[in-house]
PDB file of N, CA and C in Angstrom:
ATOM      1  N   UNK A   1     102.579-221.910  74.054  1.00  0.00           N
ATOM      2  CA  UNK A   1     101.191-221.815  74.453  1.00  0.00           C
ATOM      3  C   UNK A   1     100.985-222.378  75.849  1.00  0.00           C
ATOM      4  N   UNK A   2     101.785-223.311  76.267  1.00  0.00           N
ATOM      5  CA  UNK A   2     101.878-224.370  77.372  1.00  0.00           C
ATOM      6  C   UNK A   2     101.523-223.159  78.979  1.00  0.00           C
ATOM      7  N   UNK A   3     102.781-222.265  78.576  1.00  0.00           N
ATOM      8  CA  UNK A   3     102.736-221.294  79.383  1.00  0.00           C
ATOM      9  C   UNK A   3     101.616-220.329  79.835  1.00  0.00           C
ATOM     10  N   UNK A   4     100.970-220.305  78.991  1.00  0.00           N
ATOM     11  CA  UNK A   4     100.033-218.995  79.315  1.00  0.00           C
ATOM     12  C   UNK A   4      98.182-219.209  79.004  1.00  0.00           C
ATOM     13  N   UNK A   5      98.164-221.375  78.353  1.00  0.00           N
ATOM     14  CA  UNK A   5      97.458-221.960  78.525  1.00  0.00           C
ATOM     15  C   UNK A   5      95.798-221.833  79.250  1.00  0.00           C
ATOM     16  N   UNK A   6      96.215-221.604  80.324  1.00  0.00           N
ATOM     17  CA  UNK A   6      95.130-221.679  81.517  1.00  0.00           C
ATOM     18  C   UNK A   6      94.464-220.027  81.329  1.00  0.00           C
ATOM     19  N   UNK A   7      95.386-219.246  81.110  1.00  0.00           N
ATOM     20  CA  UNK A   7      95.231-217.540  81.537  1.00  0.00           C
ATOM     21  C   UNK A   7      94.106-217.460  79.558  1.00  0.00           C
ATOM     22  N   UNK A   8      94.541-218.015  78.549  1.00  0.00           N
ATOM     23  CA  UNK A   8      93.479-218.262  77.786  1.00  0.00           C
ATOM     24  C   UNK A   8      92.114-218.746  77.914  1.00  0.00           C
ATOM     25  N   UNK A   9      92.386-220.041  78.528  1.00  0.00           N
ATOM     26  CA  UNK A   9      91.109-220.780  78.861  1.00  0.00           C
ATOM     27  C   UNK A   9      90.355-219.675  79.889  1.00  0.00           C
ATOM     28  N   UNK A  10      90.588-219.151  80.440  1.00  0.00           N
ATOM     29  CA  UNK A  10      89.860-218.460  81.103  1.00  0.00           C
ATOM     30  C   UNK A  10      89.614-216.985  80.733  1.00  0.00           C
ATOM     31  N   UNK A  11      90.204-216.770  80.056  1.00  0.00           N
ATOM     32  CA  UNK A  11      89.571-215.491  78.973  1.00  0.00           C
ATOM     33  C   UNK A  11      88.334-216.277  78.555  1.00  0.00           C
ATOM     34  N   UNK A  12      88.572-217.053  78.026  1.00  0.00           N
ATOM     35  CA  UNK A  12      87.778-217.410  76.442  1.00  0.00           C
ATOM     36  C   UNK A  12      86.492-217.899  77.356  1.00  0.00           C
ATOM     37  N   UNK A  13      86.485-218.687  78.834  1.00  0.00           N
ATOM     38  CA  UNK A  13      85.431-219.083  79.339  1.00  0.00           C
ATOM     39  C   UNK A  13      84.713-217.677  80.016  1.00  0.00           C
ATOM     40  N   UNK A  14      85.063-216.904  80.492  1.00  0.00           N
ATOM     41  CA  UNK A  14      84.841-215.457  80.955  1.00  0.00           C
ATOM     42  C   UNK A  14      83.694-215.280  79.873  1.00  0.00           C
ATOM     43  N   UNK A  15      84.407-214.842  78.432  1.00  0.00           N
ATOM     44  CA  UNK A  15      83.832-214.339  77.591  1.00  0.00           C
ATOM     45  C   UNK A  15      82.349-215.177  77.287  1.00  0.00           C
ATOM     46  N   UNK A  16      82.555-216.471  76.983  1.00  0.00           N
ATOM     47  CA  UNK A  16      81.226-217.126  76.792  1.00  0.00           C
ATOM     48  C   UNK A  16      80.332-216.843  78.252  1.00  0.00           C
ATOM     49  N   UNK A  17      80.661-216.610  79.421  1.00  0.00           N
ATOM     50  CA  UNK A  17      79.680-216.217  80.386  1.00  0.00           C
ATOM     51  C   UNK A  17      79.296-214.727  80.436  1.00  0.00           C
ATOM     52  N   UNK A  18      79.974-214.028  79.610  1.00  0.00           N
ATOM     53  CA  UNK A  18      79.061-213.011  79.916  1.00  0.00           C
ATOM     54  C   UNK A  18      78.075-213.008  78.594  1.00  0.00           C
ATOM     55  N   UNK A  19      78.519-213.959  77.538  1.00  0.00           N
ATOM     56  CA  UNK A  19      77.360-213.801  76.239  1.00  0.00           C
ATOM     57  C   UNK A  19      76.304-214.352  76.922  1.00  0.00           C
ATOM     58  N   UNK A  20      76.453-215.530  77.601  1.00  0.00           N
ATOM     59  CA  UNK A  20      75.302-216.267  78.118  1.00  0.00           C
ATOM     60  C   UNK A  20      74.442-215.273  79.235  1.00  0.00           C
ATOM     61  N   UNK A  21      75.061-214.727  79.601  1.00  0.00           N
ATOM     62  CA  UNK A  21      74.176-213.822  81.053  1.00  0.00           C
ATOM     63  C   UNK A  21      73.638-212.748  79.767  1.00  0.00           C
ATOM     64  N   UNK A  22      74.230-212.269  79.017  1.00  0.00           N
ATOM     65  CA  UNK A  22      73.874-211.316  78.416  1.00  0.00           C
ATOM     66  C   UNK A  22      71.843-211.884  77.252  1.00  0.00           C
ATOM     67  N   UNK A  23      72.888-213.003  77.116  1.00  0.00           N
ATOM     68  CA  UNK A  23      71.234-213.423  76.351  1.00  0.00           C
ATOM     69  C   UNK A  23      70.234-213.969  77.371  1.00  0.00           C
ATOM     70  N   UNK A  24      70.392-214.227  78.483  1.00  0.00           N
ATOM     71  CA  UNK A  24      69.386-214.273  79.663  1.00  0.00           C
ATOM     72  C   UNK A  24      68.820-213.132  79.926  1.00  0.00           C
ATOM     73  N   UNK A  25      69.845-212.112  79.867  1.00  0.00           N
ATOM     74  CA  UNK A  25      69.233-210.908  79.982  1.00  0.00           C
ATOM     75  C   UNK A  25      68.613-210.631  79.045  1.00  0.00           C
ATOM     76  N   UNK A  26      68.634-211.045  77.998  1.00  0.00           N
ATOM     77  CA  UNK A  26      67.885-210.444  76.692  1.00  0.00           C
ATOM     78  C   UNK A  26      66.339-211.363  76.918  1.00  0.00           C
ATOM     79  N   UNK A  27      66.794-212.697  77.555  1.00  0.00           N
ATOM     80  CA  UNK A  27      65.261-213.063  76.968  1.00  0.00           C
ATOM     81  C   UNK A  27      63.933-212.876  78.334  1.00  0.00           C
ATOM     82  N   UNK A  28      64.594-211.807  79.134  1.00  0.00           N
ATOM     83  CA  UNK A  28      64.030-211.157  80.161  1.00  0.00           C
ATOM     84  C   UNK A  28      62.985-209.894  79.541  1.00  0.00           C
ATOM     85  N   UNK A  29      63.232-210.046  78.284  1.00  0.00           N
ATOM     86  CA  UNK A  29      63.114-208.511  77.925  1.00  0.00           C
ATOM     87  C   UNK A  29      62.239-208.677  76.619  1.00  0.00           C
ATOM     88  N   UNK A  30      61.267-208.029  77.012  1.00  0.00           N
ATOM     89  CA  UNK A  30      60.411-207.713  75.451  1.00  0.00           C
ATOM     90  C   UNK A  30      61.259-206.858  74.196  1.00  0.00           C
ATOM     91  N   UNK A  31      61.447-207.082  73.153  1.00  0.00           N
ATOM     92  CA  UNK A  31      61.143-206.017  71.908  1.00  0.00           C
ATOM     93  C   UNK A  31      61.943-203.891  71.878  1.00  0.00           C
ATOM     94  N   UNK A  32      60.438-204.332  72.827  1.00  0.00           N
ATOM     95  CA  UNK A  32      59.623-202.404  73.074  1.00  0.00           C
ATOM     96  C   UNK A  32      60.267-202.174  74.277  1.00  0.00           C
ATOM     97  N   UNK A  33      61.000-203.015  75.079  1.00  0.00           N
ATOM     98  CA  UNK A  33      61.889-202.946  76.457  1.00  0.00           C
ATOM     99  C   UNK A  33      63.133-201.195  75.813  1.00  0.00           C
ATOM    100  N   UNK A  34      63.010-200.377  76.740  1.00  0.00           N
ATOM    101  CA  UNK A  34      64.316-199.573  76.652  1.00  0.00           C
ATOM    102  C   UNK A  34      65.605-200.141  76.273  1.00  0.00           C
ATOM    103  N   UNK A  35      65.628-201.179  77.415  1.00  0.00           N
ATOM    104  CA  UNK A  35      67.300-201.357  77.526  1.00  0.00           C
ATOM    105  C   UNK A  35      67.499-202.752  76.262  1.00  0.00           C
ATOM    106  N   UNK A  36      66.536-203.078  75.517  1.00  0.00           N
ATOM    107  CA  UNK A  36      66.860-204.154  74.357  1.00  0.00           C
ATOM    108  C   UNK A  36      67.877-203.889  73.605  1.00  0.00           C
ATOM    109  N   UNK A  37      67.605-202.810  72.775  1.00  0.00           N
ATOM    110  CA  UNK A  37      68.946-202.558  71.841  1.00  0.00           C
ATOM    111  C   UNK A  37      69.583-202.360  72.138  1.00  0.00           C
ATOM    112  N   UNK A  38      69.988-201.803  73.618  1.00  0.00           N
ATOM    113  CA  UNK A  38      71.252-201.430  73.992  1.00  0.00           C
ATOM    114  C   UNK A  38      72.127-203.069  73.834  1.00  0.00           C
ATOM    115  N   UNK A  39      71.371-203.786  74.460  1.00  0.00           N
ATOM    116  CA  UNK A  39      71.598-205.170  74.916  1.00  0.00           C
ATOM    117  C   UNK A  39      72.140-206.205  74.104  1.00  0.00           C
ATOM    118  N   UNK A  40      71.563-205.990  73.034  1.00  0.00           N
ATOM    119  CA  UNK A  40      71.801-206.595  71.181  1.00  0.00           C
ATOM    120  C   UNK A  40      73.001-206.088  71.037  1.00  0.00           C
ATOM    121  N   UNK A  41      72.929-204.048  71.137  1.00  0.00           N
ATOM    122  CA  UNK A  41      74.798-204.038  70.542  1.00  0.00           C
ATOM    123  C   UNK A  41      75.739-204.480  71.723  1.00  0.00           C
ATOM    124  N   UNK A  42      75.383-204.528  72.922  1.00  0.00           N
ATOM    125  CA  UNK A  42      76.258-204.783  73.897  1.00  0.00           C
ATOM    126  C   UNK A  42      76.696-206.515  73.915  1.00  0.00           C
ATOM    127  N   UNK A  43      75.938-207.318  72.948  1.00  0.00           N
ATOM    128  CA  UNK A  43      75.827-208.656  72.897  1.00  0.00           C
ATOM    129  C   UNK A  43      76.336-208.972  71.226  1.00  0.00           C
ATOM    130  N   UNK A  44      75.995-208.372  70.374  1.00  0.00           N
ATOM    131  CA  UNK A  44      76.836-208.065  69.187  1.00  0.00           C
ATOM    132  C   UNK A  44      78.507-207.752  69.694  1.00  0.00           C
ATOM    133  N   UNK A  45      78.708-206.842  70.084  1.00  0.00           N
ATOM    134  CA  UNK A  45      80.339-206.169  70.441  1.00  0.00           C
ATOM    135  C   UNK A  45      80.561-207.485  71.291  1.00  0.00           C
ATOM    136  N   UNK A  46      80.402-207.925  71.735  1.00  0.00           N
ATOM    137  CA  UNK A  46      80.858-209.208  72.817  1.00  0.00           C
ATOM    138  C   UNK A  46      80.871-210.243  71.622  1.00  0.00           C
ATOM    139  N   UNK A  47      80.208-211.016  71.141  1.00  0.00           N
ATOM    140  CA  UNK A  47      80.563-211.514  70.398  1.00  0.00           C
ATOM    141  C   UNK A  47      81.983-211.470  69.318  1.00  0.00           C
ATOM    142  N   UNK A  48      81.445-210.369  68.587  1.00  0.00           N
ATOM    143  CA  UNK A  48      82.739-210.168  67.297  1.00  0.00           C
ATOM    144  C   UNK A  48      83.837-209.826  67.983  1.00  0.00           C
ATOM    145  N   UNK A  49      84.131-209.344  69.384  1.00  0.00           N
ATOM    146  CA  UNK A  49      85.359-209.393  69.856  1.00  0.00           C
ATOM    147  C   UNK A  49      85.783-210.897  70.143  1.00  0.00           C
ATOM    148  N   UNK A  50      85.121-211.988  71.314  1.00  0.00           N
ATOM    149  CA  UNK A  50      85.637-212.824  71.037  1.00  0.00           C
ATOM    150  C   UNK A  50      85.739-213.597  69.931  1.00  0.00           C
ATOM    151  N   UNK A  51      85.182-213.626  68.933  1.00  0.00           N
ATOM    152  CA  UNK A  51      85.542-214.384  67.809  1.00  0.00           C
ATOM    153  C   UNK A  51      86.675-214.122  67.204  1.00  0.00           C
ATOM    154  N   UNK A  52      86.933-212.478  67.016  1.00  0.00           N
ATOM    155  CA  UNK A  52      88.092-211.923  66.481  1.00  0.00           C
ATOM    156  C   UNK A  52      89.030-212.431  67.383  1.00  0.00           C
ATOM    157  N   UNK A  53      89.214-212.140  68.724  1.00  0.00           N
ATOM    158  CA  UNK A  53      90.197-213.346  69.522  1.00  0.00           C
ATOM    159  C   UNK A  53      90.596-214.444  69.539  1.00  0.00           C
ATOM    160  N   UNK A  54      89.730-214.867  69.106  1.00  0.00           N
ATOM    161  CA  UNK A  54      89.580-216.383  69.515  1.00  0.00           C
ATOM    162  C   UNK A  54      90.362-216.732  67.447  1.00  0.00           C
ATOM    163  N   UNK A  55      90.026-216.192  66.696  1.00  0.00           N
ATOM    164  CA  UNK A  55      90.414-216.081  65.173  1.00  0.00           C
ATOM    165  C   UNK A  55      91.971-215.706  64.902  1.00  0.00           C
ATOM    166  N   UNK A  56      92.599-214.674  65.781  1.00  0.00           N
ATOM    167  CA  UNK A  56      93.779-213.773  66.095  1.00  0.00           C
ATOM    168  C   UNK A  56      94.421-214.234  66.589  1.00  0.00           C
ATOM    169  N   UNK A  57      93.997-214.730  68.062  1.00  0.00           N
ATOM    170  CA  UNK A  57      95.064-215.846  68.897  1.00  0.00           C
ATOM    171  C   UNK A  57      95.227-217.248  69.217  1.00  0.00           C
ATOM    172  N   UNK A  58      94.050-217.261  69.544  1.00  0.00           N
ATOM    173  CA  UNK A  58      93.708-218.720  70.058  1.00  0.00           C
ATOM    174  C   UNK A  58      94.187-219.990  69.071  1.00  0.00           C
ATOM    175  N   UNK A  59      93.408-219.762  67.511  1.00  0.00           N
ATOM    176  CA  UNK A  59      93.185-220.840  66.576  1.00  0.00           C
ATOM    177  C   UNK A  59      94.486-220.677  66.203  1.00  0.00           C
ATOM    178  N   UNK A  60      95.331-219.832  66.117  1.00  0.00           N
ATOM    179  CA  UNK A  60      96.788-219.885  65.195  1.00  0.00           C
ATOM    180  C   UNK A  60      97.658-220.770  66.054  1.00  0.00           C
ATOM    181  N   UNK A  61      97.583-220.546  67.388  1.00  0.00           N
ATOM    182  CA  UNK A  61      98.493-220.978  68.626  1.00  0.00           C
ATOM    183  C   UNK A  61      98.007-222.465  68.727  1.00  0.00           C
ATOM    184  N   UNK A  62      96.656-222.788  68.689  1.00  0.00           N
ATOM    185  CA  UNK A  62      96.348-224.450  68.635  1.00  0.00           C
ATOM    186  C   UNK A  62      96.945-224.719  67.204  1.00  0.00           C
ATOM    187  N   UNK A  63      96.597-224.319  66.453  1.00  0.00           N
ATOM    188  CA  UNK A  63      97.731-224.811  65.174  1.00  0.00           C
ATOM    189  C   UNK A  63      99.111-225.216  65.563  1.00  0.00           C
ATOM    190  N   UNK A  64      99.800-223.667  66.082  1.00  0.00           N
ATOM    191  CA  UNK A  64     101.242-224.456  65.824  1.00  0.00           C
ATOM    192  C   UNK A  64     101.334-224.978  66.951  1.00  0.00           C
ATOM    193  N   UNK A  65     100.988-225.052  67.673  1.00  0.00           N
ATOM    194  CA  UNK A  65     101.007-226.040  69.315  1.00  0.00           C
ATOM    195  C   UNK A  65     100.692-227.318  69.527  1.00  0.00           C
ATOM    196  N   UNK A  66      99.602-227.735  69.140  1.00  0.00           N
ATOM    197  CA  UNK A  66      99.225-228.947  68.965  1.00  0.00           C
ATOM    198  C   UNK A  66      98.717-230.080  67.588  1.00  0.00           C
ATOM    199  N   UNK A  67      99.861-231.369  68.058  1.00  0.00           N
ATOM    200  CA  UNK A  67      99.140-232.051  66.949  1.00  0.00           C
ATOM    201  C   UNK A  67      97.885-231.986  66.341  1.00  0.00           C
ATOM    202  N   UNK A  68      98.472-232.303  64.609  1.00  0.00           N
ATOM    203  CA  UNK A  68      96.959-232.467  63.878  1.00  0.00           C
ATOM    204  C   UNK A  68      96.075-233.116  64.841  1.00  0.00           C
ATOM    205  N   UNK A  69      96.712-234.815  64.685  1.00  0.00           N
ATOM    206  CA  UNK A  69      95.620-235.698  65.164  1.00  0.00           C
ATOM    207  C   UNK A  69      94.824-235.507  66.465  1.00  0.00           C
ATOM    208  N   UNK A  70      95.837-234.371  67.270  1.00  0.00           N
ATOM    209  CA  UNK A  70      94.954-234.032  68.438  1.00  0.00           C
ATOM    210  C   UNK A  70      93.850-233.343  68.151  1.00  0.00           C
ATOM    211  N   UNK A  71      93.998-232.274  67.092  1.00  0.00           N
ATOM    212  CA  UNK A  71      93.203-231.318  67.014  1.00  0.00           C
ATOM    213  C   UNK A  71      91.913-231.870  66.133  1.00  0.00           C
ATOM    214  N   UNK A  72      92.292-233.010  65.533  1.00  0.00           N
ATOM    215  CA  UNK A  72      91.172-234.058  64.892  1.00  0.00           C
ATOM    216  C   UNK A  72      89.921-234.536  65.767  1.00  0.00           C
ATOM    217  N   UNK A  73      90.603-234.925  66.980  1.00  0.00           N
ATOM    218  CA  UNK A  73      89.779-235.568  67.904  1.00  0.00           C
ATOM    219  C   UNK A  73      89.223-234.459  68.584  1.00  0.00           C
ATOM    220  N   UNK A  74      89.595-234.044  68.846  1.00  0.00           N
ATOM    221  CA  UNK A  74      88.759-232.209  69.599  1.00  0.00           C
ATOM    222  C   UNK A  74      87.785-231.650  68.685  1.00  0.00           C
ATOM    223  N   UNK A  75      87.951-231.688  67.321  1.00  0.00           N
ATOM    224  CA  UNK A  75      87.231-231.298  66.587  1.00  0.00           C
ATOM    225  C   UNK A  75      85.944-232.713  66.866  1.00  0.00           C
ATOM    226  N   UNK A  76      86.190-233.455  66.773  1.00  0.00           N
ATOM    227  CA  UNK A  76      85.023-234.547  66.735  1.00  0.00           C
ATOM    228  C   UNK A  76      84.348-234.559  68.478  1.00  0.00           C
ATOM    229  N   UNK A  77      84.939-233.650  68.801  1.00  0.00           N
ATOM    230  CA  UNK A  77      84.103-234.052  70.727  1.00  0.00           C
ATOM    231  C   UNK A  77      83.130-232.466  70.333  1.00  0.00           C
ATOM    232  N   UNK A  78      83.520-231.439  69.431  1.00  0.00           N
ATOM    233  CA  UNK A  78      82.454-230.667  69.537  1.00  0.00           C
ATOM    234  C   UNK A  78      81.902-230.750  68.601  1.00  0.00           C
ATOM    235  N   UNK A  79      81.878-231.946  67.224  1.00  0.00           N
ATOM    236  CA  UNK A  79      80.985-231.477  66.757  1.00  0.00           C
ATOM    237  C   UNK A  79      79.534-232.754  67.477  1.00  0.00           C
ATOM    238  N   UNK A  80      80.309-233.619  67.971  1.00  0.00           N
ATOM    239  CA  UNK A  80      79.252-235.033  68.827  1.00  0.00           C
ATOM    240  C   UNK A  80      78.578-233.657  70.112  1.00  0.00           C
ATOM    241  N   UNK A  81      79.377-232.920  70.513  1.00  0.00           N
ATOM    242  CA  UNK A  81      78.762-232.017  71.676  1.00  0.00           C
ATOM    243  C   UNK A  81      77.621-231.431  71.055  1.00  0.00           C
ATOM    244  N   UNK A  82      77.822-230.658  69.386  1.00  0.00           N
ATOM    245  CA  UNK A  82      76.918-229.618  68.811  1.00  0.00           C
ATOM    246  C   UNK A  82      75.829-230.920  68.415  1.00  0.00           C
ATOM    247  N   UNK A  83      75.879-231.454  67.899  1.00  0.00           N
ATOM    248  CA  UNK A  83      74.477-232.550  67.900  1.00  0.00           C
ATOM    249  C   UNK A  83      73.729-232.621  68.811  1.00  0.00           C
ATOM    250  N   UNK A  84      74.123-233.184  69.960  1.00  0.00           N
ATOM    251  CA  UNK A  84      73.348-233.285  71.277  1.00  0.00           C
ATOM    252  C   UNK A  84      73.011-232.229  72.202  1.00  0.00           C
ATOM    253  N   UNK A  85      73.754-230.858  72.094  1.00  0.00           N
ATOM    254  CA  UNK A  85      73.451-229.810  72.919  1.00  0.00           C
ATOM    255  C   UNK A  85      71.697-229.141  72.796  1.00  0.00           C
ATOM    256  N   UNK A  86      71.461-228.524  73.529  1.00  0.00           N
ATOM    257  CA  UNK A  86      70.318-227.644  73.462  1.00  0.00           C
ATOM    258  C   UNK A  86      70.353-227.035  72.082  1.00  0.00           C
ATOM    259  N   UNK A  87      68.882-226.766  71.589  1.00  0.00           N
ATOM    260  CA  UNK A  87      68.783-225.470  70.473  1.00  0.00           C
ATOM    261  C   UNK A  87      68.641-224.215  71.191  1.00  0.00           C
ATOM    262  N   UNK A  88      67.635-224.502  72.166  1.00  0.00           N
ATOM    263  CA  UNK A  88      67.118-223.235  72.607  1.00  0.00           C
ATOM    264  C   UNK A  88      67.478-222.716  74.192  1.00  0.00           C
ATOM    265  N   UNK A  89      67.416-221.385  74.415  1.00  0.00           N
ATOM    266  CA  UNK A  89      67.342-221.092  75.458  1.00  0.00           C
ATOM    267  C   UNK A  89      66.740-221.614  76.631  1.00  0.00           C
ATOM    268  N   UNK A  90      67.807-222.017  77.526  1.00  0.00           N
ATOM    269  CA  UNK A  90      66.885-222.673  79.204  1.00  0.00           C
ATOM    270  C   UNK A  90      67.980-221.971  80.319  1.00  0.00           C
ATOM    271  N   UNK A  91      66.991-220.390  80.218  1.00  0.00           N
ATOM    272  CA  UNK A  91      67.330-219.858  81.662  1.00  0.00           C
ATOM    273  C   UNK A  91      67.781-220.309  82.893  1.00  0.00           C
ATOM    274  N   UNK A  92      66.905-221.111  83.379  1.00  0.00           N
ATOM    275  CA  UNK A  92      66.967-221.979  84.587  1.00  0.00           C
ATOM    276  C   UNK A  92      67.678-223.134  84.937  1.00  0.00           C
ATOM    277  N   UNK A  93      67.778-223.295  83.605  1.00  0.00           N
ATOM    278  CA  UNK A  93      68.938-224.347  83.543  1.00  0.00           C
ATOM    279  C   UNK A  93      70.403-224.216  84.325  1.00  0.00           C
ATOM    280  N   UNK A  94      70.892-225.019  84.482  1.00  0.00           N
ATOM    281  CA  UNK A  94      72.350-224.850  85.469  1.00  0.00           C
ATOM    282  C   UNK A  94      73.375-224.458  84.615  1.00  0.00           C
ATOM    283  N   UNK A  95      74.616-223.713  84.317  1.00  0.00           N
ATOM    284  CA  UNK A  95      75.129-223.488  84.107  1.00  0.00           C
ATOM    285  C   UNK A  95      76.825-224.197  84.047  1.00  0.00           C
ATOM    286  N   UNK A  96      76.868-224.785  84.737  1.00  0.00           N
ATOM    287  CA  UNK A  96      78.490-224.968  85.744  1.00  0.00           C
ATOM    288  C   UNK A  96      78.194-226.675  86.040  1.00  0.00           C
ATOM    289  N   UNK A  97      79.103-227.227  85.686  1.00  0.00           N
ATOM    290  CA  UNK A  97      79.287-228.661  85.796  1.00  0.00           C
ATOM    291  C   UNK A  97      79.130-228.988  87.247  1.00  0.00           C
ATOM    292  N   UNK A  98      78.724-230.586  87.114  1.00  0.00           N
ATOM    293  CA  UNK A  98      78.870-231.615  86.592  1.00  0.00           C
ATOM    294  C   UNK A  98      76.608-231.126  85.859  1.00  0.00           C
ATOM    295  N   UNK A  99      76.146-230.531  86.662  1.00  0.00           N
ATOM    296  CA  UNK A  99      74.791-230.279  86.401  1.00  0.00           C
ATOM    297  C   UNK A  99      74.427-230.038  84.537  1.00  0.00           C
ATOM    298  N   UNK A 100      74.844-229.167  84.221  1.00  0.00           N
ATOM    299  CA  UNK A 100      75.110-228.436  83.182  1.00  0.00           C
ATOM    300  C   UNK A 100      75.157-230.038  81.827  1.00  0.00           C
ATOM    301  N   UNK A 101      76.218-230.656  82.586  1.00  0.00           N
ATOM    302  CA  UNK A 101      76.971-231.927  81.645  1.00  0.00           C
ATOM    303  C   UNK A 101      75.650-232.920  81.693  1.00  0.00           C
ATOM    304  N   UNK A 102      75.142-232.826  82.736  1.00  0.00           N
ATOM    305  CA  UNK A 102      73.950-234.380  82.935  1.00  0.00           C
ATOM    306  C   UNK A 102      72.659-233.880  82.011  1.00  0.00           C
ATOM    307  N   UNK A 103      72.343-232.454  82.112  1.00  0.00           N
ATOM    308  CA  UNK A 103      71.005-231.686  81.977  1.00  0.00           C
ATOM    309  C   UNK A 103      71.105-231.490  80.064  1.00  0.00           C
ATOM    310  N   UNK A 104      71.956-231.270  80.032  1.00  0.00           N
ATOM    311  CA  UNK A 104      72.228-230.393  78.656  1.00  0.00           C
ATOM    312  C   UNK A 104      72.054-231.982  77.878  1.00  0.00           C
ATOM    313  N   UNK A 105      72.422-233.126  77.140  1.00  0.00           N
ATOM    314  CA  UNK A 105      71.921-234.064  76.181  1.00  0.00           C
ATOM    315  C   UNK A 105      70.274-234.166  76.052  1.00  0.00           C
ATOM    316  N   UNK A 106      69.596-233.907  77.483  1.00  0.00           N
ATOM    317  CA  UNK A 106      68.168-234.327  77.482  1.00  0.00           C
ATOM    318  C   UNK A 106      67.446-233.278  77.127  1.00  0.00           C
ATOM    319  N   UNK A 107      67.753-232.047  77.686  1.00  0.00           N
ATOM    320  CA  UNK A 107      67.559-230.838  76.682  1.00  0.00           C
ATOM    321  C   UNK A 107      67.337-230.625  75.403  1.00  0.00           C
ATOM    322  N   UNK A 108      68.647-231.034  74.786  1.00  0.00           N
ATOM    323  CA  UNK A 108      68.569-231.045  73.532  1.00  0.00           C
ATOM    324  C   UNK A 108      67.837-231.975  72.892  1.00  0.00           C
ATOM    325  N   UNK A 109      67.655-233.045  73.387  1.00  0.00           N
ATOM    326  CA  UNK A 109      66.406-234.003  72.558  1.00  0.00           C
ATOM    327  C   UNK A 109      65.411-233.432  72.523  1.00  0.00           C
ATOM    328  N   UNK A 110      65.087-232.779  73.725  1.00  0.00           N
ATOM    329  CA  UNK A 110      64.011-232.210  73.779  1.00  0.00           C
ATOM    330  C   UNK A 110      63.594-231.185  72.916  1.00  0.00           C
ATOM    331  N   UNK A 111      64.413-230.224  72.700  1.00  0.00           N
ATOM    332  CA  UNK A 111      64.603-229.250  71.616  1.00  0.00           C
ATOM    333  C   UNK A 111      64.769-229.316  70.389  1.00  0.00           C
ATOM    334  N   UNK A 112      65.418-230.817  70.073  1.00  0.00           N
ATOM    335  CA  UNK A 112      65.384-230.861  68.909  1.00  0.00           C
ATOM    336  C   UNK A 112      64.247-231.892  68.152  1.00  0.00           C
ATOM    337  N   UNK A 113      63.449-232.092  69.505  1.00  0.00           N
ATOM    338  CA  UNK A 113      62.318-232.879  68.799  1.00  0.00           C
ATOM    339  C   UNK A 113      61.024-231.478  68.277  1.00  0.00           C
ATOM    340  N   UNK A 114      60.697-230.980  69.316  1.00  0.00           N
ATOM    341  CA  UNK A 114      60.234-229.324  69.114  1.00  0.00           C
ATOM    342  C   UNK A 114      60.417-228.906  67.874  1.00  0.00           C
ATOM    343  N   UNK A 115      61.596-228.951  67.009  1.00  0.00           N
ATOM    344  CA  UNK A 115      62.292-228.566  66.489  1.00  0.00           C
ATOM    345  C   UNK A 115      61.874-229.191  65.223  1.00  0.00           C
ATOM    346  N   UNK A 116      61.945-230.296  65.209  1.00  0.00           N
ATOM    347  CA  UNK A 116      60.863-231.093  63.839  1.00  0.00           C
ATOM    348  C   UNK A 116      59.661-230.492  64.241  1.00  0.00           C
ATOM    349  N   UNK A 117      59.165-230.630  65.225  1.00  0.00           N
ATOM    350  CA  UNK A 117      57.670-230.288  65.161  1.00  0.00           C
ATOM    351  C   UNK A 117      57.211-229.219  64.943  1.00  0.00           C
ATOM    352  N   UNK A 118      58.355-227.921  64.844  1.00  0.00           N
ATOM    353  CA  UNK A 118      57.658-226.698  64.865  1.00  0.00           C
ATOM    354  C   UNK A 118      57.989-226.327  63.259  1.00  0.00           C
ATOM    355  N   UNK A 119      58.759-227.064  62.973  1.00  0.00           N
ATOM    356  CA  UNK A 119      59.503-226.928  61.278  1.00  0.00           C
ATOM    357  C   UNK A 119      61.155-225.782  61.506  1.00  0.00           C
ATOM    358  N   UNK A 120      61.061-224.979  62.550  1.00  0.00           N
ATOM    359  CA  UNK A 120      62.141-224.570  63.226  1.00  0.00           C
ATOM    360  C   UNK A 120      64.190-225.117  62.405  1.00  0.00           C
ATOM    361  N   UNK A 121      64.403-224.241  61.809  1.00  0.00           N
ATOM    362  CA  UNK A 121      65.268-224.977  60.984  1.00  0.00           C
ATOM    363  C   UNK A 121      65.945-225.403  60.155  1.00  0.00           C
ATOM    364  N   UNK A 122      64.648-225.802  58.984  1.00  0.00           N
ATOM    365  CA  UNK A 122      64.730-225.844  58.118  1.00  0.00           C
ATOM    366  C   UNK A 122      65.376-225.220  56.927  1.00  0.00           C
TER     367      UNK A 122
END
């Protein structure tokens, strides 16, 4: 895996930027918009491909590649990441580190206080 490492990571980061541009683009867009559904299956097919990738190659190769206990602690940095991240969409928001890293915890408080308040959730 050592080898071809980086040329993954950058598939797999590729792929999450075009879901993300793709749902920016979506939340540009009313409903009754023409190009919506196109946008949904074009954001559907993006999805279930990388997952199927990411299911096919990625997760088997961190298996036999790297220690459990590594893969213990990685597991615990995203699920402390998925707590604190955003719920909701913020267009304007920065994208690309170090911005992204400072912006995104306060976000998510923010969202997830909303989030009690709107019952959102549940």
């Amino acid at each position: 895996m050592a080898h071809d490492g980086e040329t993954l990571a950058d598939k797999a980061l590729a792929a999450h930027r075009r879901v993300e541009l793709l749902l920016k683009e979506l939340e540009r867009r009313e409903p009754a918009d023409l190009d919506f559904d196109r946008l949904v299956v074009k954001l559907r097919t993006e999805v279930t491909a990388h997952v199927a990738d990411e299911e096919r190659q990625l997760f088997p190769r961190l298996r036999d590649g790297v220690h459990p206990y590594v893969l213990e602690n990685l597991g615990k940095k995203v699920r402390e990441a998925k707590r604190t991240a955003p719920t909701r969409p913020h267009p304007a928001a920065p994208s690309t580190p170090p911005a992204n890293k400072l912006l995104a915890p306060g976000l998510g408080l923010v969202d997830r206080a909303r989030d009690v308040v709107s019952g959102r959730g549940r």
